[in-house]
Protein backbone atom coordinates (compact mmCIF):
# COMPACT_ATOMS: atom_id res chain seq x y z
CA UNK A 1 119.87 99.66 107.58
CA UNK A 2 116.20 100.58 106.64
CA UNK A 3 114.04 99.01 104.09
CA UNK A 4 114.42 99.91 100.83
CA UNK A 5 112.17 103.15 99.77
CA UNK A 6 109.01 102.20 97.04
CA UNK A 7 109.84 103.08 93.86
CA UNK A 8 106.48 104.24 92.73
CA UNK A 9 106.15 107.34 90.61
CA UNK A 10 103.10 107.41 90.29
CA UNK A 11 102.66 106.31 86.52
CA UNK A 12 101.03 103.07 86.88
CA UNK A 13 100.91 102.18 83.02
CA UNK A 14 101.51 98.57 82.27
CA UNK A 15 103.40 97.31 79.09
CA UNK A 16 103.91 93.07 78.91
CA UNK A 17 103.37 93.09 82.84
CA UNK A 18 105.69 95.54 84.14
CA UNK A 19 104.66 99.06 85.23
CA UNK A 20 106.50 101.85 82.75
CA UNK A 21 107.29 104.29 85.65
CA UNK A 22 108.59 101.84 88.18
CA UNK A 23 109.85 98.57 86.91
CA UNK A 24 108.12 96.39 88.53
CA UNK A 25 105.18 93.35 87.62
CA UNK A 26 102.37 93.72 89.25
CA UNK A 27 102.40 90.89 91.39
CA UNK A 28 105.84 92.37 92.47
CA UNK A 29 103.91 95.74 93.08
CA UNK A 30 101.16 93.91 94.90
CA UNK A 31 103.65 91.83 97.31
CA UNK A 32 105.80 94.82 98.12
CA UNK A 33 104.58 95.39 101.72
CA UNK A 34 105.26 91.48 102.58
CA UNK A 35 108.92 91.34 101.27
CA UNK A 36 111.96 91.74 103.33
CA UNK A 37 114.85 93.85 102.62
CA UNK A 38 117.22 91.76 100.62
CA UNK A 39 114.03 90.65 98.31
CA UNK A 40 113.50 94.12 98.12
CA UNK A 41 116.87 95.19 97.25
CA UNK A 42 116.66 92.12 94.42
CA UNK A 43 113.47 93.32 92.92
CA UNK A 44 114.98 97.21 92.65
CA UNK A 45 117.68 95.73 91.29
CA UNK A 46 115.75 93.60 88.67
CA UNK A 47 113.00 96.89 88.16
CA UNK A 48 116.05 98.74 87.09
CA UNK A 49 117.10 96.91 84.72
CA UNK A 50 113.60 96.36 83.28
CA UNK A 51 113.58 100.17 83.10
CA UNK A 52 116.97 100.31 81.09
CA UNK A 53 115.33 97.87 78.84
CA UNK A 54 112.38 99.76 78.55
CA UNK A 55 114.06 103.19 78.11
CA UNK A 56 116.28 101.07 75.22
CA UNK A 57 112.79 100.75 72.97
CA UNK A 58 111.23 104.10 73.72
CA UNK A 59 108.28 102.83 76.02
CA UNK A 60 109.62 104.40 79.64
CA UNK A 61 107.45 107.03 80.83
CA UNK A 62 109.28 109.44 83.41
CA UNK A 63 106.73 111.69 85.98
């Protein structure tokens, strides 16, 4: 199988530490390069529901 795909969309906007188009914290962000598959499949998995969370108050941003 091949490494999970960045999520970045290019939004970049941070609200309480997590970026509004992807998910992710940035130290999460920052680290992506370094982690191995199954931590990257865990922090998609924990970005999404960040992003469900964040679509839930009205502060997601979508490119």
């Amino acid at each position: 199988m091949s490494s999970p795909k960045d999520p970045c969309i290019s939004v970049c906007k941070f609200t309480d530490d997590i970026c509004i188009g992807c998910g992710r914290t940035k130290a999460e962000i920052k680290g992506w390069k370094k982690l191995g598959k199954d931590e990257k499949r865990a922090v998609l998995a924990e970005s999404a529901l960040r992003l469900l969370a964040l679509e839930a108050t009205g502060r997601r941003k979508k490119k």
